[in-house]
C-alpha atoms as a PDB file:
ATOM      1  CA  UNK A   1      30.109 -28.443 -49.782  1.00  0.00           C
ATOM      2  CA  UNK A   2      26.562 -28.114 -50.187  1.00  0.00           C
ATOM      3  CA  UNK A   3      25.739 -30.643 -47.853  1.00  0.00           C
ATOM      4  CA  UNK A   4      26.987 -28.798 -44.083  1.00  0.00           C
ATOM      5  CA  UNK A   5      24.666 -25.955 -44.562  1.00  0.00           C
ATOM      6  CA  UNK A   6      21.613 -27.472 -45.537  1.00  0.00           C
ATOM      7  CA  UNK A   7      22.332 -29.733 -42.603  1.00  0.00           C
ATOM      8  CA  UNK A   8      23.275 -26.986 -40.037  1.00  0.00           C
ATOM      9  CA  UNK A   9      19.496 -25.368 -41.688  1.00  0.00           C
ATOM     10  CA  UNK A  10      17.748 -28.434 -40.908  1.00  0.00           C
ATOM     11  CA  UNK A  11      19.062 -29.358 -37.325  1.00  0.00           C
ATOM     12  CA  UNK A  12      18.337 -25.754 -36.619  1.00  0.00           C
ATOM     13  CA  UNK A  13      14.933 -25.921 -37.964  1.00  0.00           C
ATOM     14  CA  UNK A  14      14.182 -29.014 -35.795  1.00  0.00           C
ATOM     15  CA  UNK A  15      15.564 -27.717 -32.702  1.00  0.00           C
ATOM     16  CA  UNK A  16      13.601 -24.313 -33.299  1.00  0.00           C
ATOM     17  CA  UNK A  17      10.257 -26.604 -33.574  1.00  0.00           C
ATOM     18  CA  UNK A  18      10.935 -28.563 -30.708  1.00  0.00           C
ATOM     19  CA  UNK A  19      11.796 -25.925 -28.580  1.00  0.00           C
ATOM     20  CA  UNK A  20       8.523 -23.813 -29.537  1.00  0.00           C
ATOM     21  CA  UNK A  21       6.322 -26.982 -28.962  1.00  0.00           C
ATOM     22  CA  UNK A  22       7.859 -27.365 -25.954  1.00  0.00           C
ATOM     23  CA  UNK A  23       6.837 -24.025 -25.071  1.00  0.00           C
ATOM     24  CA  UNK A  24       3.208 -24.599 -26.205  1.00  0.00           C
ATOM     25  CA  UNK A  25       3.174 -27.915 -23.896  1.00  0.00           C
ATOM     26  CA  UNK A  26       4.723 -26.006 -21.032  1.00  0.00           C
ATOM     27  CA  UNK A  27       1.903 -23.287 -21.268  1.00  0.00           C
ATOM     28  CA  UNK A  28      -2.366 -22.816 -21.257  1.00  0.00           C
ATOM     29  CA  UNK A  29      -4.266 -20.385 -22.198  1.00  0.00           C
ATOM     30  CA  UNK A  30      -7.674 -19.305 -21.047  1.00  0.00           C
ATOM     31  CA  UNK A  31      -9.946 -16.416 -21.735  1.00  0.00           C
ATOM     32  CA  UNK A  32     -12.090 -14.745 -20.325  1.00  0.00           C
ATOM     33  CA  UNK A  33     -15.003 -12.224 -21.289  1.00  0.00           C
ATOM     34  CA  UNK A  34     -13.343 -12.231 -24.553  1.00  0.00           C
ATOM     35  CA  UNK A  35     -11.250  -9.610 -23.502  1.00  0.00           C
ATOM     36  CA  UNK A  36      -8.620 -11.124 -21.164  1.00  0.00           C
ATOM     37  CA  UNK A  37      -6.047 -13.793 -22.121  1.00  0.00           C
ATOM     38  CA  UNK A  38      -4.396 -15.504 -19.044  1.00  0.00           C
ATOM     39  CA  UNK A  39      -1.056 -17.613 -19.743  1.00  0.00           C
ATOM     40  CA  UNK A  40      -0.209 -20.147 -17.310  1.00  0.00           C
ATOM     41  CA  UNK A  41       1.369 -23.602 -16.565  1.00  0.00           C
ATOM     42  CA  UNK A  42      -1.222 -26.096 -16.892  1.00  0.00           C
ATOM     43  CA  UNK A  43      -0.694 -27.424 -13.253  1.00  0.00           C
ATOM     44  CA  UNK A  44      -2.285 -23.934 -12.478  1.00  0.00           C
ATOM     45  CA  UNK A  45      -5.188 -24.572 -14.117  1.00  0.00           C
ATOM     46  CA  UNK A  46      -7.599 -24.803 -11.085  1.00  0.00           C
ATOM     47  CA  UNK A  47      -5.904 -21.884  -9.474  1.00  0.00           C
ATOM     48  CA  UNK A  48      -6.852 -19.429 -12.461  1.00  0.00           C
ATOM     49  CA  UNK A  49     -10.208 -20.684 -12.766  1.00  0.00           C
ATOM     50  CA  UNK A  50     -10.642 -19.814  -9.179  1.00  0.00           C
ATOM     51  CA  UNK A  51      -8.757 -16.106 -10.008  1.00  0.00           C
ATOM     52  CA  UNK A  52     -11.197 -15.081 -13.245  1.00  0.00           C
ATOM     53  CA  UNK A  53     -13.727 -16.032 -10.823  1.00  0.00           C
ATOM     54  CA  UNK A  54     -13.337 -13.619  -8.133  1.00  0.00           C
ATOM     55  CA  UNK A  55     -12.263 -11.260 -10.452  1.00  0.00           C
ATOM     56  CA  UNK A  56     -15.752 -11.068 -12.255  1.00  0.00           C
ATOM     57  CA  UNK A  57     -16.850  -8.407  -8.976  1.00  0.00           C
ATOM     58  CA  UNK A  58     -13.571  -5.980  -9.785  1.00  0.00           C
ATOM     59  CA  UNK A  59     -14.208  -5.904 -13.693  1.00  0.00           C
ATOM     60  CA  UNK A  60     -17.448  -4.899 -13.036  1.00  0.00           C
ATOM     61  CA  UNK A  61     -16.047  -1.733 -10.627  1.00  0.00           C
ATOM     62  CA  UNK A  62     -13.914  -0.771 -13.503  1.00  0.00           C
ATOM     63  CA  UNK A  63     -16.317  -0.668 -16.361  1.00  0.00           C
ATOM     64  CA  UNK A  64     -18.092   1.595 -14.018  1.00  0.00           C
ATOM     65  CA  UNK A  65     -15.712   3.614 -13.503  1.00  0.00           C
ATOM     66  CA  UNK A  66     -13.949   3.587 -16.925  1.00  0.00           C
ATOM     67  CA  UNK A  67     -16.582   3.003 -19.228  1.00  0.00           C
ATOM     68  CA  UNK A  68     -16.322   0.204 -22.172  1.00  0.00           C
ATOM     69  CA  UNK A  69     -12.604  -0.348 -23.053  1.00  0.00           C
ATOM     70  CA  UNK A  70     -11.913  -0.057 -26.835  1.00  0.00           C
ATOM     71  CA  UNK A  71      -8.431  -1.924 -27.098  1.00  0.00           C
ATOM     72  CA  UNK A  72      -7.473  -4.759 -28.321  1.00  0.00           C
ATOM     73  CA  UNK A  73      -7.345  -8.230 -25.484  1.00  0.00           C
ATOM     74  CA  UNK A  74      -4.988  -7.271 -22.477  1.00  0.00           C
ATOM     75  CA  UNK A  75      -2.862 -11.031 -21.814  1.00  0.00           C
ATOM     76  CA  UNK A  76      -1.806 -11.348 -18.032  1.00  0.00           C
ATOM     77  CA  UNK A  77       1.255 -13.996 -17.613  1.00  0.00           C
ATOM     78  CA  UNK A  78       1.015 -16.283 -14.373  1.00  0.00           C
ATOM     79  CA  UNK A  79       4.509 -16.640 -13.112  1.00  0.00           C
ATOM     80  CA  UNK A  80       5.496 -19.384 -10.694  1.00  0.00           C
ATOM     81  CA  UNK A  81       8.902 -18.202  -9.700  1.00  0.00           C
ATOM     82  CA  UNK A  82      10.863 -15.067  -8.987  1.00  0.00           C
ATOM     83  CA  UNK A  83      13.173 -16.267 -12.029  1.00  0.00           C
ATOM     84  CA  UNK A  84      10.091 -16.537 -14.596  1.00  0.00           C
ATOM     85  CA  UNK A  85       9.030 -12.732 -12.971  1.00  0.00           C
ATOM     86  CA  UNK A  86      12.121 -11.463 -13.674  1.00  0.00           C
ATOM     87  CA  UNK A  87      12.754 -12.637 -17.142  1.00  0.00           C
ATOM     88  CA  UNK A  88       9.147 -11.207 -18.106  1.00  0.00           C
ATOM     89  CA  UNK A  89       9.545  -8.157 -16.623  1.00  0.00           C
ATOM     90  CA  UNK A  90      13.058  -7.962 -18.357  1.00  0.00           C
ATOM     91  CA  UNK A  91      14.473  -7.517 -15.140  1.00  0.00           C
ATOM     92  CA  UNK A  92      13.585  -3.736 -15.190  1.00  0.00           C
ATOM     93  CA  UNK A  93      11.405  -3.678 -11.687  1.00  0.00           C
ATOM     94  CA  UNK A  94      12.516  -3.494  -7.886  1.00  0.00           C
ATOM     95  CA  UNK A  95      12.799  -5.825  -5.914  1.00  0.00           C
ATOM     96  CA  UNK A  96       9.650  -5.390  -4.240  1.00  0.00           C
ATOM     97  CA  UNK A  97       7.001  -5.703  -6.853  1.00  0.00           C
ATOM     98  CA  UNK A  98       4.818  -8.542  -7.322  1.00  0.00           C
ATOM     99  CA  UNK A  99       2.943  -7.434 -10.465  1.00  0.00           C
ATOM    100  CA  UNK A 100       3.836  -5.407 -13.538  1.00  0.00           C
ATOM    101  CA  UNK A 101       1.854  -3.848 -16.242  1.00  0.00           C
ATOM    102  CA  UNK A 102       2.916  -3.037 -19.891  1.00  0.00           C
ATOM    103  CA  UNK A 103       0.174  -0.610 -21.059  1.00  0.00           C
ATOM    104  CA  UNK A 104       1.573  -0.485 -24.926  1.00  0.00           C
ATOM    105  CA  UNK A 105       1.592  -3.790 -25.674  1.00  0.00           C
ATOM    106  CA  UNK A 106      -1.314  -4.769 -23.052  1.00  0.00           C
ATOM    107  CA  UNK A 107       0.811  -7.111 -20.881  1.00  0.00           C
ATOM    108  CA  UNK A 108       0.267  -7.861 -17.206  1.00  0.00           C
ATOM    109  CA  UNK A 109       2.646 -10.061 -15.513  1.00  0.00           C
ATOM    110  CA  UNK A 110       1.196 -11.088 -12.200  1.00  0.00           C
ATOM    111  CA  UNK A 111       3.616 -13.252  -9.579  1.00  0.00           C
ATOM    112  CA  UNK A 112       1.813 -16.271  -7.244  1.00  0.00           C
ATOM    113  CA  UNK A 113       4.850 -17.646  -5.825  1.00  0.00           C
ATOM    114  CA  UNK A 114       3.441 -17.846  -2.099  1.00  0.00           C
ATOM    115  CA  UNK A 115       0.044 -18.077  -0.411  1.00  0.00           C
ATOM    116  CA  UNK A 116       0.295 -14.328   0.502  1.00  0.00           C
ATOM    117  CA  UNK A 117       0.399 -13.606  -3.205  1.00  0.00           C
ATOM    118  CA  UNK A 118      -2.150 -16.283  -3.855  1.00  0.00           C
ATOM    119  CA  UNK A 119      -4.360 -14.441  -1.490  1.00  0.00           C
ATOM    120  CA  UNK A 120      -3.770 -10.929  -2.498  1.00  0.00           C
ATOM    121  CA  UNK A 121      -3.798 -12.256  -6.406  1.00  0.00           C
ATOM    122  CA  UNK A 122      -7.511 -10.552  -7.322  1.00  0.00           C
ATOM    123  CA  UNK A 123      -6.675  -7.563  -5.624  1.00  0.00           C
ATOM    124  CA  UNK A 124      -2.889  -7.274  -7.299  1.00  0.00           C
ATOM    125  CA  UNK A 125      -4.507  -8.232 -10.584  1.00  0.00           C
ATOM    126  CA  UNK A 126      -7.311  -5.578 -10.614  1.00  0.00           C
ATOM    127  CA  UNK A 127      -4.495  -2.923  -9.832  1.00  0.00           C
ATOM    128  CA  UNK A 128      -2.620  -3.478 -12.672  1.00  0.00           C
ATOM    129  CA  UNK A 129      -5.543  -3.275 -14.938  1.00  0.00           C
ATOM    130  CA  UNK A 130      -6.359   0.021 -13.767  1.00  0.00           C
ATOM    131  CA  UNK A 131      -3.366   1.058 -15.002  1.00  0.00           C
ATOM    132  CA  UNK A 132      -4.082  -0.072 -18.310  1.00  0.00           C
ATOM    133  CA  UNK A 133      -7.231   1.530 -18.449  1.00  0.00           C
ATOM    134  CA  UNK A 134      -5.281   4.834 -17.187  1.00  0.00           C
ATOM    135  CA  UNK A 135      -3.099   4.494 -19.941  1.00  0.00           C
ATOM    136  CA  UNK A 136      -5.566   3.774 -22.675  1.00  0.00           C
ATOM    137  CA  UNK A 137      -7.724   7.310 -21.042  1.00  0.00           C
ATOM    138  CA  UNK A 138      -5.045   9.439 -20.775  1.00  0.00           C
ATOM    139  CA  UNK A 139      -1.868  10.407 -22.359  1.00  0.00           C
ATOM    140  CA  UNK A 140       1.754   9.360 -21.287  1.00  0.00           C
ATOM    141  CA  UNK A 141       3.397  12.011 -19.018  1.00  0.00           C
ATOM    142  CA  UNK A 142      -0.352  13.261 -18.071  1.00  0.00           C
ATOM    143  CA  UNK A 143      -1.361  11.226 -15.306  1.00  0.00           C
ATOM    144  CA  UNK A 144       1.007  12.074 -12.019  1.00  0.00           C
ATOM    145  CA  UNK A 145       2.715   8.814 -10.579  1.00  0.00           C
ATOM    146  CA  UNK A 146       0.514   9.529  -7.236  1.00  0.00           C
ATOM    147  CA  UNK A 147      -2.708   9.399  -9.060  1.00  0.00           C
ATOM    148  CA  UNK A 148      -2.048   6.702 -11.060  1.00  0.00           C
ATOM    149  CA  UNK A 149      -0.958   4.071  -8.117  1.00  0.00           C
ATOM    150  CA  UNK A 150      -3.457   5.703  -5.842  1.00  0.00           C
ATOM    151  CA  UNK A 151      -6.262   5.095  -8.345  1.00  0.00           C
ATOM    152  CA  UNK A 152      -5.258   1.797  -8.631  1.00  0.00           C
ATOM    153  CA  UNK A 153      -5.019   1.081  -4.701  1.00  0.00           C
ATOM    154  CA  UNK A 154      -8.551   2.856  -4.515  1.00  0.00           C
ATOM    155  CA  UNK A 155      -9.685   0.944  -7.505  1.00  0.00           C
ATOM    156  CA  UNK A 156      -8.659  -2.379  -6.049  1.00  0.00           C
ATOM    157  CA  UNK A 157     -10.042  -1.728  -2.572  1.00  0.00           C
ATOM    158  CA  UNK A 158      -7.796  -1.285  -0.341  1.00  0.00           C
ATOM    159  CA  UNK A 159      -8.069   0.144   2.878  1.00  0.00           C
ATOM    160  CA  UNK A 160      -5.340   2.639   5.046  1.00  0.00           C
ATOM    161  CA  UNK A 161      -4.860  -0.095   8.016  1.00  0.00           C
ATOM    162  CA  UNK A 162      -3.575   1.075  11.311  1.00  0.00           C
ATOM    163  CA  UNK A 163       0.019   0.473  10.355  1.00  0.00           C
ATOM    164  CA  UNK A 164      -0.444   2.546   7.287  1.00  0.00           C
ATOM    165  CA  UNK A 165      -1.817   5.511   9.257  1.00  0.00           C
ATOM    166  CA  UNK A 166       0.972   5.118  12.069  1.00  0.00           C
ATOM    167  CA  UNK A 167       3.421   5.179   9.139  1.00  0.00           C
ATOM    168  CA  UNK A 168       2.122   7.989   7.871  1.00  0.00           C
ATOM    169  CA  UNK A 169       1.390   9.709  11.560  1.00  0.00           C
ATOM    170  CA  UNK A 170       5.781   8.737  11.844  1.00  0.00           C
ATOM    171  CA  UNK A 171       6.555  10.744   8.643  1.00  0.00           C
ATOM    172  CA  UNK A 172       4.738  13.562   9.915  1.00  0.00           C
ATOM    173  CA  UNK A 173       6.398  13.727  13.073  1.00  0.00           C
ATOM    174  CA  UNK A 174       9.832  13.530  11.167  1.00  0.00           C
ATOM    175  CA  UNK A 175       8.789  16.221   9.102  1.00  0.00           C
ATOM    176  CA  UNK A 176       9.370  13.187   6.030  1.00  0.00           C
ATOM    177  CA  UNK A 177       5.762  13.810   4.105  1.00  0.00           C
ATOM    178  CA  UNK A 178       7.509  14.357   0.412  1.00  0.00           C
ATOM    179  CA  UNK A 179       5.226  16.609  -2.340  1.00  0.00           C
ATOM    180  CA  UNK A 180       2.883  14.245  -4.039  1.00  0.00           C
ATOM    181  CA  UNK A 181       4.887  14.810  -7.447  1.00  0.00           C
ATOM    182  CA  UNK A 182       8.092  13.439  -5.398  1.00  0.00           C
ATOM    183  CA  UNK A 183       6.076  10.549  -6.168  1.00  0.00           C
ATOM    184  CA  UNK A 184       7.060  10.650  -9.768  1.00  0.00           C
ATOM    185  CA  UNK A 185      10.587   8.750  -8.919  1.00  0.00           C
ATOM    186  CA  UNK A 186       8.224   5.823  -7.144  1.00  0.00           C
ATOM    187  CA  UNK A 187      10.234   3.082  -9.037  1.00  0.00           C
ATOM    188  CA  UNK A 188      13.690   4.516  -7.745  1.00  0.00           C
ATOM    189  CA  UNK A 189      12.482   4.147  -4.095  1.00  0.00           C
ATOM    190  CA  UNK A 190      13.813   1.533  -1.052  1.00  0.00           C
ATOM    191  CA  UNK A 191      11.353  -0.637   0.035  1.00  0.00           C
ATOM    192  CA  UNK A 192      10.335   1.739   2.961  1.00  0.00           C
ATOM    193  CA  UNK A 193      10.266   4.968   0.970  1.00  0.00           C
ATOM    194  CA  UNK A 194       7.812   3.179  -1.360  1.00  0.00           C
ATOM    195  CA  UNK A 195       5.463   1.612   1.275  1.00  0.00           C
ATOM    196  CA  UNK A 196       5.358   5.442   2.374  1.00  0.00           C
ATOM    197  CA  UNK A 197       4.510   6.674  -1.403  1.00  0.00           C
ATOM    198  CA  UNK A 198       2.025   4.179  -1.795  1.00  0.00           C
ATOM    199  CA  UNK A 199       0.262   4.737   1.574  1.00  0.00           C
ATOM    200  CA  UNK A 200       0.360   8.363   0.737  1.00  0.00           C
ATOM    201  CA  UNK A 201      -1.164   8.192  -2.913  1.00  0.00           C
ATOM    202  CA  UNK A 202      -3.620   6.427  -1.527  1.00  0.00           C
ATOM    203  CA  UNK A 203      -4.430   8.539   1.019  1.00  0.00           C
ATOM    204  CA  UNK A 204      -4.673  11.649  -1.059  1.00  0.00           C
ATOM    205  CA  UNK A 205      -7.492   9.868  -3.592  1.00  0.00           C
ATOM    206  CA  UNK A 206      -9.455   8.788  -0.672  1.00  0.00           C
ATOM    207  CA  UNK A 207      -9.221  11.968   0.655  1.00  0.00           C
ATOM    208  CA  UNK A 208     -10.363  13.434  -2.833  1.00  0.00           C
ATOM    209  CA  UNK A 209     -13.679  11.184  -3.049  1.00  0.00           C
ATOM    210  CA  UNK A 210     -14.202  12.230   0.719  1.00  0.00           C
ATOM    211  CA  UNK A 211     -13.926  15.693  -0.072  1.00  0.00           C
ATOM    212  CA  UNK A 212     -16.192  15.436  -3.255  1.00  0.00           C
ATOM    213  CA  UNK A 213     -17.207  12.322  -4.913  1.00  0.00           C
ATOM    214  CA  UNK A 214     -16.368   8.554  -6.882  1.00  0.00           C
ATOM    215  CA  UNK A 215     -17.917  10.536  -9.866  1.00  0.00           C
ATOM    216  CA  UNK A 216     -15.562  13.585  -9.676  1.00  0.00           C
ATOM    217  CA  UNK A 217     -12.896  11.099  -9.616  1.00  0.00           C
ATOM    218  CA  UNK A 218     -13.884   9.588 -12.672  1.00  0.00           C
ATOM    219  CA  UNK A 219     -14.144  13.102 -14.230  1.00  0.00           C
ATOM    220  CA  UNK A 220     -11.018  14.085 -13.026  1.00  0.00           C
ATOM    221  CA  UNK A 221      -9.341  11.600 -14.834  1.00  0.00           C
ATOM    222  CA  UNK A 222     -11.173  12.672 -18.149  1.00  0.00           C
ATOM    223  CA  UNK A 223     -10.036  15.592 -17.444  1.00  0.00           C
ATOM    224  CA  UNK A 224      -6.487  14.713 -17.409  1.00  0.00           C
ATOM    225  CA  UNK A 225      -7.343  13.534 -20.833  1.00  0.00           C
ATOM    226  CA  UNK A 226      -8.440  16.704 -21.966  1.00  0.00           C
ATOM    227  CA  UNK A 227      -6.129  19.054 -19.846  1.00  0.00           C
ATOM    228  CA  UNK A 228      -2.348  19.724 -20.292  1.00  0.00           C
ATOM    229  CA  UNK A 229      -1.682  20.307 -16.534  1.00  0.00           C
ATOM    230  CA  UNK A 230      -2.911  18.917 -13.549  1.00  0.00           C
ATOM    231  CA  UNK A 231      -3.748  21.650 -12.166  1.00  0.00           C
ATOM    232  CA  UNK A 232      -6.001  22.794 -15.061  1.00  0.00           C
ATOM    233  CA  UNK A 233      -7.791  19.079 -14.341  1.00  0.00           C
ATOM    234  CA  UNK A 234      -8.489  19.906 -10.856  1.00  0.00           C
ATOM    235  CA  UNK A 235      -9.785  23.136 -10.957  1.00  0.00           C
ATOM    236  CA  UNK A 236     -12.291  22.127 -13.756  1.00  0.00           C
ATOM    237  CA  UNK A 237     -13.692  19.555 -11.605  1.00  0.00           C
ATOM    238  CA  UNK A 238     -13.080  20.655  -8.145  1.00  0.00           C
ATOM    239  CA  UNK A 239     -12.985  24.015  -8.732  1.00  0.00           C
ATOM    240  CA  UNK A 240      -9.641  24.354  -6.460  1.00  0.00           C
ATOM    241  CA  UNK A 241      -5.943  24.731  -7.858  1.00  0.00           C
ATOM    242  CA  UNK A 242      -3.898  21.035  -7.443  1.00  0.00           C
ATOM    243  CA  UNK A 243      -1.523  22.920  -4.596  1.00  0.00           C
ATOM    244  CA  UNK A 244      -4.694  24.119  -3.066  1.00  0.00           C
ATOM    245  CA  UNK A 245      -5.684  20.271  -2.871  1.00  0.00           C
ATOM    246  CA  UNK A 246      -1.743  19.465  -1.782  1.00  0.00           C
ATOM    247  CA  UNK A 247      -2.247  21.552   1.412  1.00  0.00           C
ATOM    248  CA  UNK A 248      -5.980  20.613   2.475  1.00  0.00           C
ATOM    249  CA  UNK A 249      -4.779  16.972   2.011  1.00  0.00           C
ATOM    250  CA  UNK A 250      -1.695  17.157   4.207  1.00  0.00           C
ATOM    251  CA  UNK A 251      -3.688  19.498   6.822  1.00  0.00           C
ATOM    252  CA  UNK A 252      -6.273  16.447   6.746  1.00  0.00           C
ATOM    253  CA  UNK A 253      -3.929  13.759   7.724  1.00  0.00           C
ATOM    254  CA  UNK A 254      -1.685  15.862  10.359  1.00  0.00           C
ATOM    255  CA  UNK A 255      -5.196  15.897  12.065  1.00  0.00           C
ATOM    256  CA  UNK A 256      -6.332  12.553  11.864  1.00  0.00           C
ATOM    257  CA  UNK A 257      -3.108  10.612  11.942  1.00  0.00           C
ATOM    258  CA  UNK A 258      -0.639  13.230  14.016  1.00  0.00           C
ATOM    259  CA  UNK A 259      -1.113  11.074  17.494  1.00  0.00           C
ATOM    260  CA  UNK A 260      -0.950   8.195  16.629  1.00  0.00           C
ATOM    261  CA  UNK A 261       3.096   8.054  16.062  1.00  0.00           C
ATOM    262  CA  UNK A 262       2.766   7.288  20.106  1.00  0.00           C
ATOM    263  CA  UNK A 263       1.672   3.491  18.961  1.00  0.00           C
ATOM    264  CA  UNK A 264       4.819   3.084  17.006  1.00  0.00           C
ATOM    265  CA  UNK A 265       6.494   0.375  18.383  1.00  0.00           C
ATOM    266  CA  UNK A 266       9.691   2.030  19.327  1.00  0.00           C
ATOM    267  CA  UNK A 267       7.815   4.937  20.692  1.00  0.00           C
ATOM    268  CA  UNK A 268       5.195   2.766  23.094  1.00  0.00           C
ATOM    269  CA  UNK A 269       7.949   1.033  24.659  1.00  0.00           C
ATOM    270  CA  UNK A 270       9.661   4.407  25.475  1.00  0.00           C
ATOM    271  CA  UNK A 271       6.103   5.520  26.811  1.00  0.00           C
ATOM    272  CA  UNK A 272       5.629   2.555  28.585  1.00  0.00           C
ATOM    273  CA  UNK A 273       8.963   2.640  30.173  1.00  0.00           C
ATOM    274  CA  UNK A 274       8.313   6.261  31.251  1.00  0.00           C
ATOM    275  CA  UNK A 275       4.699   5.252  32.603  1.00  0.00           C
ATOM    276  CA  UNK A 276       6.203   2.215  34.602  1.00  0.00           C
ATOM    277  CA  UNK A 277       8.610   4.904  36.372  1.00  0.00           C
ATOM    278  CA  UNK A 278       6.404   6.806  37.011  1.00  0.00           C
ATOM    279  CA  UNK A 279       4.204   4.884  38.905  1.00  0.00           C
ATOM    280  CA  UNK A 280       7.193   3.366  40.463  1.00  0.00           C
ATOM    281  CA  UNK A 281       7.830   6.895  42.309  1.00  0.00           C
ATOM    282  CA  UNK A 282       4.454   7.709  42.711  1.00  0.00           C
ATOM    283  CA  UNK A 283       4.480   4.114  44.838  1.00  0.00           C
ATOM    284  CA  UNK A 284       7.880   4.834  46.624  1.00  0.00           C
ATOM    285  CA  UNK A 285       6.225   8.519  47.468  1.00  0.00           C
ATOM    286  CA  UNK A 286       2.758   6.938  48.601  1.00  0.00           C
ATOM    287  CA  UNK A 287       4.999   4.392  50.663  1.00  0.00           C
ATOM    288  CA  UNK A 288       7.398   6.992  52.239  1.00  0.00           C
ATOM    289  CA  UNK A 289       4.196   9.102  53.418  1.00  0.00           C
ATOM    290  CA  UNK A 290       2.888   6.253  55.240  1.00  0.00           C
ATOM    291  CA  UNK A 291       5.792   5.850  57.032  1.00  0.00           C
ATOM    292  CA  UNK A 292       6.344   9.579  57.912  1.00  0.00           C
ATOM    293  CA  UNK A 293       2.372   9.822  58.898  1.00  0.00           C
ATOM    294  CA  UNK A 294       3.231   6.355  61.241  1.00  0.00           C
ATOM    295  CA  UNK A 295       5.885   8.407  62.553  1.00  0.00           C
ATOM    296  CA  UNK A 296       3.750  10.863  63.106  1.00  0.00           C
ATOM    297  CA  UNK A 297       1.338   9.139  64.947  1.00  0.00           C
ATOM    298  CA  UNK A 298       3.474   7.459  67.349  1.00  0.00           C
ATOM    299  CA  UNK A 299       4.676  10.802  68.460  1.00  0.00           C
ATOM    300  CA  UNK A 300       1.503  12.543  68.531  1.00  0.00           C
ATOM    301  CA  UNK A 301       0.603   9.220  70.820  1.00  0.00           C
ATOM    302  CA  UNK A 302       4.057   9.881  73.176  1.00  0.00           C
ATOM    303  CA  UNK A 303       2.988  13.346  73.792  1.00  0.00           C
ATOM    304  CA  UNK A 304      -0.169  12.549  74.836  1.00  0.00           C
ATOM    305  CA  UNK A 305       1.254   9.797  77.013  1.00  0.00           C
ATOM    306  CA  UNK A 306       3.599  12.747  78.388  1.00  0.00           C
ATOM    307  CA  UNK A 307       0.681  14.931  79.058  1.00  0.00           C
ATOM    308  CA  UNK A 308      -1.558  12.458  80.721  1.00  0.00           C
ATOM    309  CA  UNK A 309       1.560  11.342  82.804  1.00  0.00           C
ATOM    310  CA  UNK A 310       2.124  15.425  84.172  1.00  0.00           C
ATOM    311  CA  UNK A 311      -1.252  15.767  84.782  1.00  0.00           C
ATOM    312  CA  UNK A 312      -2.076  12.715  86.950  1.00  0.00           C
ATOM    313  CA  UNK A 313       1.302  10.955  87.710  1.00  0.00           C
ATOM    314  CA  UNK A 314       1.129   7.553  89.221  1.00  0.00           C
ATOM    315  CA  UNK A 315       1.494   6.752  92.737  1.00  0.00           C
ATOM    316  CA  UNK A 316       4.745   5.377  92.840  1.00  0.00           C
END
């Protein structure tokens, strides 16, 4: 009777082992700086080497900005497939999202299942380790959704292109600009709702380091640390209340982005349909003049043939 369990115990034990070597076999690991552990499948190897290496730049921006980081190493999972993404990310993220950072236990799962992501991969990465660093500054429930994926977009170094100012210049014109601290249901959002957020967060940092500086920035997000309310954060380093900041923001991009909803696609073919008709009747008008000022002529030219023929008629 003794016999079944210690058996059972034993086959259990060896299929525990082999499955956890397995494991081992099916993974690397390779640090970097000492403070960055990157998991990946070993046929990746050449690919990571080539990530830590472009990320050296970026991790330099953030120890600028964020000063020496006093946590313990932050371990960023490679993932080859949308399947291995969505079992380490416990399924909890939309659809849209590449990349995904657990702050508590100082995970970042990055996705390079395409070139695009591939491509993008240094810039993703260095996102999500701004939110890290967020997280390890300032408490939970402190740091507004906006400011946090904006800082990490500004962080990161990317730019408003023209489609994100005609998306933005669209959502003006619909009157569809949401309150920055809408922002705070990001994860809830559609696909298009979010590319909006985003474009917006980011536009409302860059506008804050236009309107004062990088190092107020940096302050501002001590300040957070230090503050209970945003708006308490702002006014000690700006020196204006956050819904003071809300409304010189939006005033800024209703005048810099306002005209350019005419380039949306939808809206240029409209224009260009109403240009085209336009210059068809100003051509059927130029045309029809011509033809009345021929007219014209030719009886200007009878009259005078009239004339000439009353004053000296011929012979016959």
């Amino acid at each position: 009777m003794l016999k079944l369990p210690k058996t059972i115990i034993f086959a259990a034990f060896i299929v525990v082992t082999v499955c956890s070597l397995k494991n081992v076999a099916a993974s690397h690991l390779q640090s970097m700086n000492g403070r960055y552990d990157f998991v990946f499948d070993p046929s990746d190897s050449l690919l990571v080497y080539k990530l830590t290496d472009r990320m050296k730049p970026a991790l330099k921006r953030l120890g600028d900005f964020f000063g020496r980081e006093s946590g313990s190493v932050i371990t960023i999972f490679i993932t080859q497939s949308e399947a291995d993404y969505r079992r380490r990310t416990h399924n909890a993220l939309p659809e849209w999202s590449q990349a995904a950072a657990f702050p508590g236990q100082r995970i970042i799962v990055l996705r390079l299942a395409s070139a695009e992501e591939i491509a993008s991969a240094p810039q993703t990465l260095t996102h999500e380790l701004v939110h890290i660093h967020i997280a390890e500054k300032v408490l939970s429930g402190r740091m507004p959704v906006w400011l946090n994926e904006g800082l990490a977009q500004y962080l990161s170094e990317k730019k408003l292109n023209i489609n994100d100012k005609v998306l933005l210049a669209n959502a003006l014109a619909l009157k569809k600009i949401p309150p920055l601290s809408a922002l705070d249901s990001l994860l809830s959002f559609g696909p298009q709702k979010a590319k909006l957020a985003y474009v917006q967060a980011l536009s409302a940092v860059s506008y804050f380091v236009n309107a004062n500086s990088e190092k107020q920035l940096s302050e501002l997000i001590t300040a957070l640390a230090l503050h209970h309310s945003i708006n308490d954060a702002f006014k000690a380093v700006s020196g204006l209340d956050f819904i003071d900041f809300e409304i010189n923001w939006y005033e800024d991009i209703q005048s810099k982005y306002r005209f350019l909803v005419v380039l949306n696609l939808d809206n240029f073919l409209w224009l260009s349909m109403g240009l085209l008709a336009l210059v068809a009747i100003f051509a059927v008008r130029r045309r029809n003049r011509k033809k009345v000022e021929g007219w014209e002529n030719d009886e200007m030219q009878m009259d005078a043939l009239d004339t000439f023929d009353e004053h000296f008629p011929s012979d016959s």
